[in-house]
PDB file of N, CA and C in Angstrom:
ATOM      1  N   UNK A   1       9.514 109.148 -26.286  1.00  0.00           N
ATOM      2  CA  UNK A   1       9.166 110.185 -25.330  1.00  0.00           C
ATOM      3  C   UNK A   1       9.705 111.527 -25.815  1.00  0.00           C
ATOM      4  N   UNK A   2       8.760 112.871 -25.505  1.00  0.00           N
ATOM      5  CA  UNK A   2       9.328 113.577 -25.419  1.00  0.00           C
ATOM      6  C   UNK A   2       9.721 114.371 -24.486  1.00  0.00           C
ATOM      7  N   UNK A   3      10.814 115.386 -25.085  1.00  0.00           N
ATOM      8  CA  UNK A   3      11.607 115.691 -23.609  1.00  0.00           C
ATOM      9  C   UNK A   3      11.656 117.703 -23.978  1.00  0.00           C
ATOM     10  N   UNK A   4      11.162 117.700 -22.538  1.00  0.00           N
ATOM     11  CA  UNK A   4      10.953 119.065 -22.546  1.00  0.00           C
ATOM     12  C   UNK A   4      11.801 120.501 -21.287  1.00  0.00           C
ATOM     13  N   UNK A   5      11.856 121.226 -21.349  1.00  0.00           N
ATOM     14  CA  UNK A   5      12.524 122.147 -20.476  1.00  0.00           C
ATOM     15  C   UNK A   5      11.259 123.102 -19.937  1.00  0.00           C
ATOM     16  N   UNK A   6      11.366 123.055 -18.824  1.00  0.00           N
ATOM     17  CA  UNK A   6       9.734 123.957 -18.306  1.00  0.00           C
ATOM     18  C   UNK A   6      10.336 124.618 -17.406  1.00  0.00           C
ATOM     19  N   UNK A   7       9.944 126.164 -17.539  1.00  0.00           N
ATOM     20  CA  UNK A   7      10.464 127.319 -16.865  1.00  0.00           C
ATOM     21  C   UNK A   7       9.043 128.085 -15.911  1.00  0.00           C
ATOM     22  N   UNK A   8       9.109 127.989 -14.840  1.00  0.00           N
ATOM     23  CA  UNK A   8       7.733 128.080 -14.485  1.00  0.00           C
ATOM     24  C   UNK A   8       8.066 129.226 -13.033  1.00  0.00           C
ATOM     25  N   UNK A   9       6.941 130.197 -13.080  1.00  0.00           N
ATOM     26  CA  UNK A   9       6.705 131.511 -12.244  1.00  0.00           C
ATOM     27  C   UNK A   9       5.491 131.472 -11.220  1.00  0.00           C
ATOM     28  N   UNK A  10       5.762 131.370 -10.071  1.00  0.00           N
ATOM     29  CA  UNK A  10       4.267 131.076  -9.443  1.00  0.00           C
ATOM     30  C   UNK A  10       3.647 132.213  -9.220  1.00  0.00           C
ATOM     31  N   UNK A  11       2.647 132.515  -9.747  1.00  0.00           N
ATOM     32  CA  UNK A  11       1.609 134.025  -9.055  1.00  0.00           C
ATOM     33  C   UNK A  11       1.534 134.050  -7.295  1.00  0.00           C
ATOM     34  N   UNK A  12       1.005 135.025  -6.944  1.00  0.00           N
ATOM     35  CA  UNK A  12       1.244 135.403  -5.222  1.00  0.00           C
ATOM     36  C   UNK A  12       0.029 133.855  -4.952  1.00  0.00           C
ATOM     37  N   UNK A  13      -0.861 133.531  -5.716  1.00  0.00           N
ATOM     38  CA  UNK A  13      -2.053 132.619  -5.117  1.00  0.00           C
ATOM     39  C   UNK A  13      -1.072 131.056  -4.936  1.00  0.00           C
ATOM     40  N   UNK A  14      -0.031 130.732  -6.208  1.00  0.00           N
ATOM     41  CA  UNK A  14       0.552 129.685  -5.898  1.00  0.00           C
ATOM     42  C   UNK A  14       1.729 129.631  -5.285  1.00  0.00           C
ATOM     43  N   UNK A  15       2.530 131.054  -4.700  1.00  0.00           N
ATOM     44  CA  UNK A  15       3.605 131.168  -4.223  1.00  0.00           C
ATOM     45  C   UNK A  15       3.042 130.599  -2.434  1.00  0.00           C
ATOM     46  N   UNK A  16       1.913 130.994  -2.346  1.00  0.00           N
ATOM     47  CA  UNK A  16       1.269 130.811  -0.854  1.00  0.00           C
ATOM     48  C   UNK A  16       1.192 129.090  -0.784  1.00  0.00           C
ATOM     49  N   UNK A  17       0.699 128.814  -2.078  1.00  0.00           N
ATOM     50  CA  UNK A  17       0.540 127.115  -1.784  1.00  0.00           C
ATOM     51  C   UNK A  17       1.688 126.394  -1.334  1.00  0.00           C
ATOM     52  N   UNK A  18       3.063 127.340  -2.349  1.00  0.00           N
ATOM     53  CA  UNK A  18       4.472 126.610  -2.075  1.00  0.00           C
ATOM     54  C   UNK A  18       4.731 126.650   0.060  1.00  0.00           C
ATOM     55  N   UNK A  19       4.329 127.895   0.031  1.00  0.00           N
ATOM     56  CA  UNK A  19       4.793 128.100   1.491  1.00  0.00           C
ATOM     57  C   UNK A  19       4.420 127.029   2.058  1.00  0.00           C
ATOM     58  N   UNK A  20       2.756 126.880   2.086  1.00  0.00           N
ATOM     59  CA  UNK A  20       1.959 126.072   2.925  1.00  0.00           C
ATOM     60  C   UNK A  20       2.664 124.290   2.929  1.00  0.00           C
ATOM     61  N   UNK A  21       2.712 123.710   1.583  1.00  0.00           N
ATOM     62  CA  UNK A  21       3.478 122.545   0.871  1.00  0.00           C
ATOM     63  C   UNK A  21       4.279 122.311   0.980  1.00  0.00           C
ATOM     64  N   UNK A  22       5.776 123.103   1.112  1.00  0.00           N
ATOM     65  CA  UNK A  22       6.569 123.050   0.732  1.00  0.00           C
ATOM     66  C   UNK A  22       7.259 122.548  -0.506  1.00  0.00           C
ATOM     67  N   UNK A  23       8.598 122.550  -0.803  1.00  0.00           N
ATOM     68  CA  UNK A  23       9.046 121.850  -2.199  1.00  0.00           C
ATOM     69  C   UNK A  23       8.600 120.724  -2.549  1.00  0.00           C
ATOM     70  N   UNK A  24       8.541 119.855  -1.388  1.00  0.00           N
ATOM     71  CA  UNK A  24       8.971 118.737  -1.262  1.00  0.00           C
ATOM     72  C   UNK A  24       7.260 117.952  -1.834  1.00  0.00           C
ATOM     73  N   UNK A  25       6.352 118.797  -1.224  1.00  0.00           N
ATOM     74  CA  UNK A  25       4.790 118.899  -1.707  1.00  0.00           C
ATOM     75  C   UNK A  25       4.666 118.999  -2.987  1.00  0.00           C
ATOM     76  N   UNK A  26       5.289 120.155  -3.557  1.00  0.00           N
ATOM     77  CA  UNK A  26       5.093 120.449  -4.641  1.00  0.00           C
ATOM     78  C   UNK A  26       5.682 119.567  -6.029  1.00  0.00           C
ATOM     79  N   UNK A  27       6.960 119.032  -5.467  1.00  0.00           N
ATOM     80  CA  UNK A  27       7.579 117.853  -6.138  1.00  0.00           C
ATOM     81  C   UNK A  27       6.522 116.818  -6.186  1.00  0.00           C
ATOM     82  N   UNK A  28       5.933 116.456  -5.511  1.00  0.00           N
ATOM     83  CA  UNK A  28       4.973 115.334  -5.031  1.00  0.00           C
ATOM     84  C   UNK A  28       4.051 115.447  -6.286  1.00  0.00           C
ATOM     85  N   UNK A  29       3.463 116.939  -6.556  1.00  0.00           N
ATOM     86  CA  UNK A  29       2.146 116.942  -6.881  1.00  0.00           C
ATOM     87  C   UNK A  29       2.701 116.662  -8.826  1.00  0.00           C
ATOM     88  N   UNK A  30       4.352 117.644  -8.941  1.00  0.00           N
ATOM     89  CA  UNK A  30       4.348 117.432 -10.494  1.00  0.00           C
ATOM     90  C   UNK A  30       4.901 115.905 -10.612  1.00  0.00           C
ATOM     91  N   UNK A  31       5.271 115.310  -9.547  1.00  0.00           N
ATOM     92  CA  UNK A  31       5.410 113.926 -10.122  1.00  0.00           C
ATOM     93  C   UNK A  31       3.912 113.121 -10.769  1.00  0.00           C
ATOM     94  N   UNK A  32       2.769 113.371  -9.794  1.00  0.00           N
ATOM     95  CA  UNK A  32       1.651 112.696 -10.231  1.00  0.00           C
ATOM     96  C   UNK A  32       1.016 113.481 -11.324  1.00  0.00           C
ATOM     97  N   UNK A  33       1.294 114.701 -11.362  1.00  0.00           N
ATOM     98  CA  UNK A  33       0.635 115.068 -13.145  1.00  0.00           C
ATOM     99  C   UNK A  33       1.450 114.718 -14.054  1.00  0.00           C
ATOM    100  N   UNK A  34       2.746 114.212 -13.864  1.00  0.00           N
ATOM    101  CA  UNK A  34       3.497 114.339 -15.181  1.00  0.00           C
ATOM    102  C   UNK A  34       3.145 112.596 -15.345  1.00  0.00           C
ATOM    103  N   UNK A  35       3.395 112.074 -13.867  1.00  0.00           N
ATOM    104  CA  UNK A  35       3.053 110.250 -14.127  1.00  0.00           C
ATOM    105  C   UNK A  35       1.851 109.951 -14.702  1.00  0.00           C
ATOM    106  N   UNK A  36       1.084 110.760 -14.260  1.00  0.00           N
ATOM    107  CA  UNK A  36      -0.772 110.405 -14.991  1.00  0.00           C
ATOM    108  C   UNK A  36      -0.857 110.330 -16.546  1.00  0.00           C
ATOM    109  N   UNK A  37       0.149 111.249 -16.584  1.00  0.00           N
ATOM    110  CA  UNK A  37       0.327 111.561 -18.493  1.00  0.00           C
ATOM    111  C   UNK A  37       1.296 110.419 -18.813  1.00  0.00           C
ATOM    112  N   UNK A  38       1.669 109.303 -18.289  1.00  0.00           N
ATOM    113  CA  UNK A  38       2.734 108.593 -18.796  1.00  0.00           C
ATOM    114  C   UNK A  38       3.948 108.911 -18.818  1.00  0.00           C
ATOM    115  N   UNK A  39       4.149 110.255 -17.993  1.00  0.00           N
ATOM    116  CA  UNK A  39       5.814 111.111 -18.556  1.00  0.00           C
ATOM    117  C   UNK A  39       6.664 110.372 -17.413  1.00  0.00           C
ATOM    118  N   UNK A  40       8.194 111.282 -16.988  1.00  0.00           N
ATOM    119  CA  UNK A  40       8.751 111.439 -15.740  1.00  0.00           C
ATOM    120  C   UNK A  40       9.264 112.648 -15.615  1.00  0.00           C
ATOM    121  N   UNK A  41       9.882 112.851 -14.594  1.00  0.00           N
ATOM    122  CA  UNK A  41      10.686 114.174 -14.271  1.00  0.00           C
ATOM    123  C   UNK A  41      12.076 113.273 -14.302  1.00  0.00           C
ATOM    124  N   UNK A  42      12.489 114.144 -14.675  1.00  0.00           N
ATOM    125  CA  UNK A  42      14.702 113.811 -14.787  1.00  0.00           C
ATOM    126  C   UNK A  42      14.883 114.432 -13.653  1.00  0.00           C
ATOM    127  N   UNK A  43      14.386 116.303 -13.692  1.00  0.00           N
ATOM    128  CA  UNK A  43      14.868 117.101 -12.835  1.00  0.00           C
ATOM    129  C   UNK A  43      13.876 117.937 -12.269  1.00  0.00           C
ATOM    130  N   UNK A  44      14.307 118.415 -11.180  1.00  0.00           N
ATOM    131  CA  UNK A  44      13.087 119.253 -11.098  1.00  0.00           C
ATOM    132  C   UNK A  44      14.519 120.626  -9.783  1.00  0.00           C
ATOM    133  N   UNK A  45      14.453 121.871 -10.111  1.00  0.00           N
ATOM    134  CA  UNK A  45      15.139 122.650  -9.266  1.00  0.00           C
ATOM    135  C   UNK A  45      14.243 123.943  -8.754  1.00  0.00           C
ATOM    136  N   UNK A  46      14.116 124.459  -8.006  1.00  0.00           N
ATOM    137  CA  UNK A  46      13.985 125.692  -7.636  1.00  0.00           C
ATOM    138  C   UNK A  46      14.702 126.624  -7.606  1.00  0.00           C
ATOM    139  N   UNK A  47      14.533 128.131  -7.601  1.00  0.00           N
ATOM    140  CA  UNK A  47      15.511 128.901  -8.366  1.00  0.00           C
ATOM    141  C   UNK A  47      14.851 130.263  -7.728  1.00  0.00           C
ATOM    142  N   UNK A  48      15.870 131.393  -8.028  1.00  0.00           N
ATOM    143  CA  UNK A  48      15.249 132.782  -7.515  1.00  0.00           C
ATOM    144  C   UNK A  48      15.553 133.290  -8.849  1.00  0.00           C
ATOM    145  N   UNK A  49      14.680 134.310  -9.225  1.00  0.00           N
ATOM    146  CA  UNK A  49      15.328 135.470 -10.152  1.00  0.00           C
ATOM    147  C   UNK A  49      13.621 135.560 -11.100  1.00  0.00           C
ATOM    148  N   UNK A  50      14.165 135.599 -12.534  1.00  0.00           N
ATOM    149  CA  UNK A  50      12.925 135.669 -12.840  1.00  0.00           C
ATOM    150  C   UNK A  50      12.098 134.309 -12.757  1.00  0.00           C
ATOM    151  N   UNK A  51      12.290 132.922 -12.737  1.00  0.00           N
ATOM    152  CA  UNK A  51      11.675 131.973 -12.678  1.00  0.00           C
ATOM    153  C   UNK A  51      12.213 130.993 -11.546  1.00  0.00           C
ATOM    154  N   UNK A  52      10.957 130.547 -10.670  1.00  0.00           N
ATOM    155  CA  UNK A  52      11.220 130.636  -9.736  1.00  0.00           C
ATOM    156  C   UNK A  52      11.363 128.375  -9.595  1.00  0.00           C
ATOM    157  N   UNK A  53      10.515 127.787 -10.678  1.00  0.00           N
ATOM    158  CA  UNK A  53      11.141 126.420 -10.712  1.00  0.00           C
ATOM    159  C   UNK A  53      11.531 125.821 -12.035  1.00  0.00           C
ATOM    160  N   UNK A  54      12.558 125.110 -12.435  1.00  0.00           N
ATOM    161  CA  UNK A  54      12.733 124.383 -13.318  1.00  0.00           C
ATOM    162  C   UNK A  54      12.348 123.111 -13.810  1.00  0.00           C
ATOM    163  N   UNK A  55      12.300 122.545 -14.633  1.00  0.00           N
ATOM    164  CA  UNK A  55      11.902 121.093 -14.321  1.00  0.00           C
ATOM    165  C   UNK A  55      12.815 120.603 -16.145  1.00  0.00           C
ATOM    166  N   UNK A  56      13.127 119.521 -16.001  1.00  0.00           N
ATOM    167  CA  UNK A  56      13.203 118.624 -17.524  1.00  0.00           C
ATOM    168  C   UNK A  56      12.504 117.322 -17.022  1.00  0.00           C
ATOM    169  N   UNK A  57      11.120 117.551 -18.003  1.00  0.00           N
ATOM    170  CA  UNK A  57      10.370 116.676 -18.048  1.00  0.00           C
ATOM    171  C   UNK A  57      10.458 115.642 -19.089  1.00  0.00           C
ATOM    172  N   UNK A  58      10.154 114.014 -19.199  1.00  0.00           N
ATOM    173  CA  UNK A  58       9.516 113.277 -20.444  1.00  0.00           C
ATOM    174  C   UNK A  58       8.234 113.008 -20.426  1.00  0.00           C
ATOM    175  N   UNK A  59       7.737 113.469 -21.371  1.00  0.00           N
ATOM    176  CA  UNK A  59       5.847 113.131 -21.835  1.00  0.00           C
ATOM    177  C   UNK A  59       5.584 112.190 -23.323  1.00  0.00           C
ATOM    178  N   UNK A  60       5.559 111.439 -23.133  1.00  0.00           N
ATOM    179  CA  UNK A  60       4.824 110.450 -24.771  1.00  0.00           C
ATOM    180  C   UNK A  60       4.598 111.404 -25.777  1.00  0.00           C
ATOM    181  N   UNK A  61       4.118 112.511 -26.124  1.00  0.00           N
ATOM    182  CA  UNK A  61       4.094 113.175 -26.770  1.00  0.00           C
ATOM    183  C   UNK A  61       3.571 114.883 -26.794  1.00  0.00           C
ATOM    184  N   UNK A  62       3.255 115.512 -27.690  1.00  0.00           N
ATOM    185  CA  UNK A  62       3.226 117.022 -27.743  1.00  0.00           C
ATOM    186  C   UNK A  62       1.761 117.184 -27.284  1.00  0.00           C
ATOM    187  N   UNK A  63       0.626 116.549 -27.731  1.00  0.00           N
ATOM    188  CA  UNK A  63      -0.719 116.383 -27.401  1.00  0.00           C
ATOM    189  C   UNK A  63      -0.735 116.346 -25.393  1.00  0.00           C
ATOM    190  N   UNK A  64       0.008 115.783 -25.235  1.00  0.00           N
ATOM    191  CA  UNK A  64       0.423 115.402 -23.217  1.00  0.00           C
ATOM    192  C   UNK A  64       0.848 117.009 -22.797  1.00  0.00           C
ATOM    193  N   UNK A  65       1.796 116.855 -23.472  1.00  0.00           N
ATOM    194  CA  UNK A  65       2.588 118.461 -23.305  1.00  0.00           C
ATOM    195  C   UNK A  65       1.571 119.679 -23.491  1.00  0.00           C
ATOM    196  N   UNK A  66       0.565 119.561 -23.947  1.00  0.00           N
ATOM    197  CA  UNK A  66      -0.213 120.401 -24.094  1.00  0.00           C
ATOM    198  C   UNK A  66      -1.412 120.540 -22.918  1.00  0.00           C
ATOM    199  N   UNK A  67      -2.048 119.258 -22.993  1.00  0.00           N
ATOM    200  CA  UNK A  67      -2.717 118.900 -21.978  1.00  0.00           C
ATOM    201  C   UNK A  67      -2.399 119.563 -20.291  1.00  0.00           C
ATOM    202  N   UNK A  68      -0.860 119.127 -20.007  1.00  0.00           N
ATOM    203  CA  UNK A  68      -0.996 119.597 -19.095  1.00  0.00           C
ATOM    204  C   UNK A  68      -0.594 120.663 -19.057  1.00  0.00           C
ATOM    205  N   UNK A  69       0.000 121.762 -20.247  1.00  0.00           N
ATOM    206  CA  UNK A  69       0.415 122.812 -19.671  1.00  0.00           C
ATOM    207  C   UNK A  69      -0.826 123.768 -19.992  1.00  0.00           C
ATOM    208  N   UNK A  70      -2.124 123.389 -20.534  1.00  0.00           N
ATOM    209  CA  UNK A  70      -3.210 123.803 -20.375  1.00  0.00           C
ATOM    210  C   UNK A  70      -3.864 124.043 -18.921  1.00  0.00           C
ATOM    211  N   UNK A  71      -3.868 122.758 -17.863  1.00  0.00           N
ATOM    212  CA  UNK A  71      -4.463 122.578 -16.803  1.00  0.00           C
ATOM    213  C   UNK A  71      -3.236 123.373 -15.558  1.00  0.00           C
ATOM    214  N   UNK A  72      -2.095 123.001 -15.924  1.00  0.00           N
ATOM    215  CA  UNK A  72      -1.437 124.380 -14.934  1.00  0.00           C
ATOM    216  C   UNK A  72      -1.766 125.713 -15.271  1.00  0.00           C
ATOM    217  N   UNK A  73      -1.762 126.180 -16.361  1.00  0.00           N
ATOM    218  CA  UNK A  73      -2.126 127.792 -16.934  1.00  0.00           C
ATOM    219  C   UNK A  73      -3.640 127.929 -16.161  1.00  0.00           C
ATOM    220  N   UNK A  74      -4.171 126.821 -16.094  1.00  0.00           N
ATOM    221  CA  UNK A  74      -6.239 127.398 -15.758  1.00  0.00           C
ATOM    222  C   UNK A  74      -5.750 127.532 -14.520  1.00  0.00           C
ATOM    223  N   UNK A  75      -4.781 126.612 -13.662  1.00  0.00           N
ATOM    224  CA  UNK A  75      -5.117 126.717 -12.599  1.00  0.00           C
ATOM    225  C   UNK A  75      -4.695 128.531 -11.735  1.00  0.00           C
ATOM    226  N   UNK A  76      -4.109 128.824 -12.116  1.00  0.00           N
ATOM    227  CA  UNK A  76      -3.825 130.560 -12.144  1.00  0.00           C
ATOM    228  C   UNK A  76      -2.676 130.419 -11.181  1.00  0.00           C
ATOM    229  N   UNK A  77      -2.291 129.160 -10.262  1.00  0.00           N
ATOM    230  CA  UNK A  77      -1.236 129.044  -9.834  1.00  0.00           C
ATOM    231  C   UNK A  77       0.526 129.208 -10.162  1.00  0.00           C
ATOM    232  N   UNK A  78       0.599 129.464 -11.440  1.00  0.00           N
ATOM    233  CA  UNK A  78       1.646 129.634 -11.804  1.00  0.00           C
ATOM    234  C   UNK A  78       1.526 130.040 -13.616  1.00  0.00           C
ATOM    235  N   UNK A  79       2.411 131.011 -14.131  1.00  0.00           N
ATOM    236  CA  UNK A  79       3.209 130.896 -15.264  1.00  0.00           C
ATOM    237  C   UNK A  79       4.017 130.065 -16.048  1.00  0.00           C
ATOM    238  N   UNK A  80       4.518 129.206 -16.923  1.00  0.00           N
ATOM    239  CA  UNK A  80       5.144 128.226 -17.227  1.00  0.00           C
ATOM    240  C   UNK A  80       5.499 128.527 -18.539  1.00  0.00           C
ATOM    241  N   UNK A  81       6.912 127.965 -19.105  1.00  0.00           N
ATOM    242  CA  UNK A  81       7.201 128.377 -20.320  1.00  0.00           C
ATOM    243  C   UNK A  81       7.623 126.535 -21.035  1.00  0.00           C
ATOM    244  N   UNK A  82       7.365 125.634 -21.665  1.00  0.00           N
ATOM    245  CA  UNK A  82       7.930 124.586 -22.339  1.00  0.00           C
ATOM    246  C   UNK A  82       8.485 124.908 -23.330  1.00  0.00           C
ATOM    247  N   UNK A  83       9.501 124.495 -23.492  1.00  0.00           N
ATOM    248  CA  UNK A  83      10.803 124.319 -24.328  1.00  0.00           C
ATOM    249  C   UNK A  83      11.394 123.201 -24.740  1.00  0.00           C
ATOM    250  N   UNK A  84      10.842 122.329 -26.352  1.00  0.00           N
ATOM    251  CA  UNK A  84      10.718 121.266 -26.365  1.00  0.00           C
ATOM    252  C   UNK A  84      12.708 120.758 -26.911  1.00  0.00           C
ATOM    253  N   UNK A  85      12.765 119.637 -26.074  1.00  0.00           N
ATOM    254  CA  UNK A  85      14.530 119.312 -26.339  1.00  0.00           C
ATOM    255  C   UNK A  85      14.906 118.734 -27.366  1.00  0.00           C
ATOM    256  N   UNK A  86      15.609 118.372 -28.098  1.00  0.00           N
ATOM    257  CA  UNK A  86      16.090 117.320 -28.900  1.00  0.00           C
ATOM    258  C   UNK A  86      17.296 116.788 -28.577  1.00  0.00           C
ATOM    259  N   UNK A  87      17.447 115.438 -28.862  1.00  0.00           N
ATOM    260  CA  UNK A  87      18.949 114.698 -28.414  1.00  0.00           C
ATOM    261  C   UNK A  87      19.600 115.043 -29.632  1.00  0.00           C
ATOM    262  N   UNK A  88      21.021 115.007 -29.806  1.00  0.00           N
ATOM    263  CA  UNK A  88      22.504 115.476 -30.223  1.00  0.00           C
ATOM    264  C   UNK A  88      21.313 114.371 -31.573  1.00  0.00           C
ATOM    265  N   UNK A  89      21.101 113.089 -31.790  1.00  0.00           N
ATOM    266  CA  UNK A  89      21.525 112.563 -32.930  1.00  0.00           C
ATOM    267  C   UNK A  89      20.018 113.340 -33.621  1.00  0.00           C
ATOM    268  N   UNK A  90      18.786 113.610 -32.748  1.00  0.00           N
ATOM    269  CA  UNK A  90      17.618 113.904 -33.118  1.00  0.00           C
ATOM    270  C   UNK A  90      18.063 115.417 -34.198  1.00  0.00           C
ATOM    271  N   UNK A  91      19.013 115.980 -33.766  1.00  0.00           N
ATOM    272  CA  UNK A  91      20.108 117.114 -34.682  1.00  0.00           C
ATOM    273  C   UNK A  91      20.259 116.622 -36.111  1.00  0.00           C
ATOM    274  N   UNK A  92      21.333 115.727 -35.258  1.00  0.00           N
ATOM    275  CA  UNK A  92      22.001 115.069 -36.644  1.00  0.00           C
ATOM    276  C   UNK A  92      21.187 114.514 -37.730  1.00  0.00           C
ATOM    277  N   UNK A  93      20.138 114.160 -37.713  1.00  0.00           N
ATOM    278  CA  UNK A  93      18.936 113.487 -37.926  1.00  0.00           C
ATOM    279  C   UNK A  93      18.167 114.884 -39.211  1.00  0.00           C
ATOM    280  N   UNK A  94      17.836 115.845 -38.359  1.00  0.00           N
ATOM    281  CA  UNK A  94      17.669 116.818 -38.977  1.00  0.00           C
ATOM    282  C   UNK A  94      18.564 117.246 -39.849  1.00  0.00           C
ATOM    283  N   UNK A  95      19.850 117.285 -39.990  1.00  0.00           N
ATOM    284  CA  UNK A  95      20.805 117.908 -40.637  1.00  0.00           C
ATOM    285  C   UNK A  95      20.735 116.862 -41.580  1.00  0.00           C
ATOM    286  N   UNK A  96      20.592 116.269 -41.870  1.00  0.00           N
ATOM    287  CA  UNK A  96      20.760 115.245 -43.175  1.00  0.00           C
ATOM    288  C   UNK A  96      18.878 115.613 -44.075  1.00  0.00           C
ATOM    289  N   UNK A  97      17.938 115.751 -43.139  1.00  0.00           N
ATOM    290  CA  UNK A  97      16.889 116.053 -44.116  1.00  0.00           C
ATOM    291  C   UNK A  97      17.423 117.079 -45.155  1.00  0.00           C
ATOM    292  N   UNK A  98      16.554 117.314 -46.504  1.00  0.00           N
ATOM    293  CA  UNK A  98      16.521 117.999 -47.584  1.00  0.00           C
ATOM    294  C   UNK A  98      15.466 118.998 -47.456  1.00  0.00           C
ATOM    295  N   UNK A  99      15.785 120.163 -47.537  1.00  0.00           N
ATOM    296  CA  UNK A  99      14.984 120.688 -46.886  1.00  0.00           C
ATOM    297  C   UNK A  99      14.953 122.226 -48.228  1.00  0.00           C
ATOM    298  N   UNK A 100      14.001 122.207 -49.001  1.00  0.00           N
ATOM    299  CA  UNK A 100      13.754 123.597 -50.096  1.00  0.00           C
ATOM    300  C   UNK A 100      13.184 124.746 -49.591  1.00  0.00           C
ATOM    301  N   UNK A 101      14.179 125.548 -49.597  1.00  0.00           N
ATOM    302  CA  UNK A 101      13.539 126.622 -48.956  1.00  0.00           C
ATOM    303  C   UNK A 101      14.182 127.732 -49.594  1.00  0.00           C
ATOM    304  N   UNK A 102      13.053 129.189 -50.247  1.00  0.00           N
ATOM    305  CA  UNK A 102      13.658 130.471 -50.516  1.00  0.00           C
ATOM    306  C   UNK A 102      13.654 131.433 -50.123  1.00  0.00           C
ATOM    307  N   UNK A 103      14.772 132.209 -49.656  1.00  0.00           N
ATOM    308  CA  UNK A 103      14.468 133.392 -49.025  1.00  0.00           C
ATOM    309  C   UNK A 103      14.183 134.448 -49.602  1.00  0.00           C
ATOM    310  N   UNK A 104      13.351 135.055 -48.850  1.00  0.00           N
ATOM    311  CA  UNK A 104      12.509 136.875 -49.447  1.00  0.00           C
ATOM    312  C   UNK A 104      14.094 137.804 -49.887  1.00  0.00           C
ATOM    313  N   UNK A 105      13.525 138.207 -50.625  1.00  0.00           N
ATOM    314  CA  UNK A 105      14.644 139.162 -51.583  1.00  0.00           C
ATOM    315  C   UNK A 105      13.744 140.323 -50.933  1.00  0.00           C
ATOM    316  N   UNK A 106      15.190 141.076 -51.039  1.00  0.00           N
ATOM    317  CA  UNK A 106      15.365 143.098 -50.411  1.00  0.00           C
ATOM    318  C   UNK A 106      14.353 143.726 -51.747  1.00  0.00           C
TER     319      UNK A 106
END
């Protein structure tokens, strides 16, 4: 699975849905898009400032992750940012690849 960080802004059209729904609605609805995709939610928070819900999601893969953050963006209901996670060893993991790389000279 993968595991993602989603930072999400509702426009005035989906801030009205929250009213009407409440959280508790709205929890409802990303549980069944994220379950349809095979994922789960870990977390899900609401928040004031510039972004107004959080979520750490798991989805099977980046193709899912795309999918749905395609069908929230159409829906004009909200802004959303994914931010894909890695675990501590998925690091460590990386740090042992070999990796050739040159940097541009001044």
């Amino acid at each position: 699975m993968a595991k993602y960080l989603i930072q999400a802004s509702y426009t005035a059209e989906g801030a009205q849905g929250l009213l009407k729904e409440g959280g508790t609605g709205r929890r409802r609805a990303v549980d069944e898009t994220v379950g349809g995709m095979g994922g789960t939610v870990e977390a899900m928070y609401y928040a004031y400032g510039e972004h107004d819900a959080v979520m750490i999601i798991d989805l099977p893969d980046t193709v899912s992750m795309a999918a749905v953050s395609m069908m929230v963006k159409a829906s004009g209901a909200m802004r959303t940012m994914a931010t894909p996670l890695l675990t501590i060893e998925e690091i460590d993991e990386a740090t042992r690849r070999q990796v050739t790389f040159h940097p541009p000279k001044a």
